[in-house]
Protein backbone atom coordinates (compact mmCIF):
# COMPACT_ATOMS: atom_id res chain seq x y z
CA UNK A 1 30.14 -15.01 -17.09
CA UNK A 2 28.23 -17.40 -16.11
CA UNK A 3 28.53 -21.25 -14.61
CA UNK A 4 26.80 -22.10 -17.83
CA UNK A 5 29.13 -20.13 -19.95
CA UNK A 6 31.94 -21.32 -18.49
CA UNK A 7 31.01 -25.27 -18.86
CA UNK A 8 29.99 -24.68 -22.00
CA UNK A 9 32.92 -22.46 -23.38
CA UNK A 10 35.01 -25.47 -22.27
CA UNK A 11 34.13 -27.17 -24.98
CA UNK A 12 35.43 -24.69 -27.46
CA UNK A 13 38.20 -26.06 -28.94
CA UNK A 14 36.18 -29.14 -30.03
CA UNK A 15 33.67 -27.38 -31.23
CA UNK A 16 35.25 -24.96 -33.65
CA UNK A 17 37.56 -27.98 -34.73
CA UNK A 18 34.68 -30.17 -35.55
CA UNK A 19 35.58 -32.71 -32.90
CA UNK A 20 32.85 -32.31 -30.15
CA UNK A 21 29.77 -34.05 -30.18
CA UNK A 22 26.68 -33.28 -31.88
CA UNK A 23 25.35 -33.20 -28.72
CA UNK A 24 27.34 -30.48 -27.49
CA UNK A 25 27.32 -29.11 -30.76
CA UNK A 26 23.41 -28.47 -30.29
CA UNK A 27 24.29 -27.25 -26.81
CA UNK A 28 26.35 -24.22 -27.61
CA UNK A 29 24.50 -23.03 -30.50
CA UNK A 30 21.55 -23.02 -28.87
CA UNK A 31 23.52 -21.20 -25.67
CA UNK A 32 24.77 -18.76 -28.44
CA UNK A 33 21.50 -18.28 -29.49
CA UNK A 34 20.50 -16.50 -25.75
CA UNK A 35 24.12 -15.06 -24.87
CA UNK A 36 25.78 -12.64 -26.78
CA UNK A 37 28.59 -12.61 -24.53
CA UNK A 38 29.53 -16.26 -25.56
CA UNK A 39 28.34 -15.59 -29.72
CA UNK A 40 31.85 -12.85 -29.28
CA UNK A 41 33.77 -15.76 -27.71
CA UNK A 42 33.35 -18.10 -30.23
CA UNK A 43 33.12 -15.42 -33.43
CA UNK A 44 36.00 -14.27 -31.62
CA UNK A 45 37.82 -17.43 -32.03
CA UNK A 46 37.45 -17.95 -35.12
CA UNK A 47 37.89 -15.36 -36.89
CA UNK A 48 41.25 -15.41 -34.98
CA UNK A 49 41.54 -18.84 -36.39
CA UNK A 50 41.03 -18.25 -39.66
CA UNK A 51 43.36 -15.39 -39.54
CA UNK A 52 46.15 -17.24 -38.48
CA UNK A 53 45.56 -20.48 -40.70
CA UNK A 54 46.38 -17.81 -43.49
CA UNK A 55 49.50 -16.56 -44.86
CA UNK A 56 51.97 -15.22 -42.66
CA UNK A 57 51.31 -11.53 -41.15
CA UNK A 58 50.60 -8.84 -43.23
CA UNK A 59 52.70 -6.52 -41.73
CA UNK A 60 54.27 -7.34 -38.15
CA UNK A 61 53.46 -4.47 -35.81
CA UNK A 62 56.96 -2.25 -34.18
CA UNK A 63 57.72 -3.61 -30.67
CA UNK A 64 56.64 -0.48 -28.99
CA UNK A 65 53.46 -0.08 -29.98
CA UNK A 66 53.17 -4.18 -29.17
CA UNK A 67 53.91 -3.24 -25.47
CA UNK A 68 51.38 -0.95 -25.56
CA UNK A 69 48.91 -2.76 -27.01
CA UNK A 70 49.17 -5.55 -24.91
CA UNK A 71 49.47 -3.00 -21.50
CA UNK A 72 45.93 -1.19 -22.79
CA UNK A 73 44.45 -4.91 -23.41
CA UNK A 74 45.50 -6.19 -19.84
CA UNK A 75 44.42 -3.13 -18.43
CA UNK A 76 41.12 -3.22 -19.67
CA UNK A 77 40.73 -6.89 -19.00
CA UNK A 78 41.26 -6.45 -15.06
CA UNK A 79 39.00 -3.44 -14.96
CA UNK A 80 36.17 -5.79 -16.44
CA UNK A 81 37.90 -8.56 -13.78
CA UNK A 82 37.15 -6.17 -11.17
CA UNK A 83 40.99 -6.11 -10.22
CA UNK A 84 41.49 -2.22 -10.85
């Protein structure tokens, strides 16, 4: 990720809760427009957002397969880090 990405992703918060600037506003989605990697981020976000600002869980997942989940997510995470 870039410096750019980074700066910009900083900003996130205010931008997907209509806060930032119109300024910075202009700044993302035209970053977006270039960088995939950052169009995930934010999609990302939101869609986590908008999930959560529903009802309550559809169905809460067993604690096992939790620990799992979360071992094969931080797993993958510090391969892409570069820390495996």
């Amino acid at each position: 990720m870039s410096g750019e990405c980074k700066d910009l992703l900083s900003g996130i918060s205010e931008y997907l809760d209509g806060t930032a600037s119109e300024a910075l506003c202009a700044e993302i989605r035209r970053h977006m427009e270039g960088c995939e990697n950052c169009r995930v981020v934010v999609d990302s976000a939101r869609k986590t957002i908008a999930f959560y600002k529903g009802d309550q869980l559809v169905q809460e997942l067993p604690p096992d397969f939790q620990v799992r989940l979360h071992g094969t997510l931080r797993d993958a995470w510090e391969r892409r880090q570069g820390k495996v």
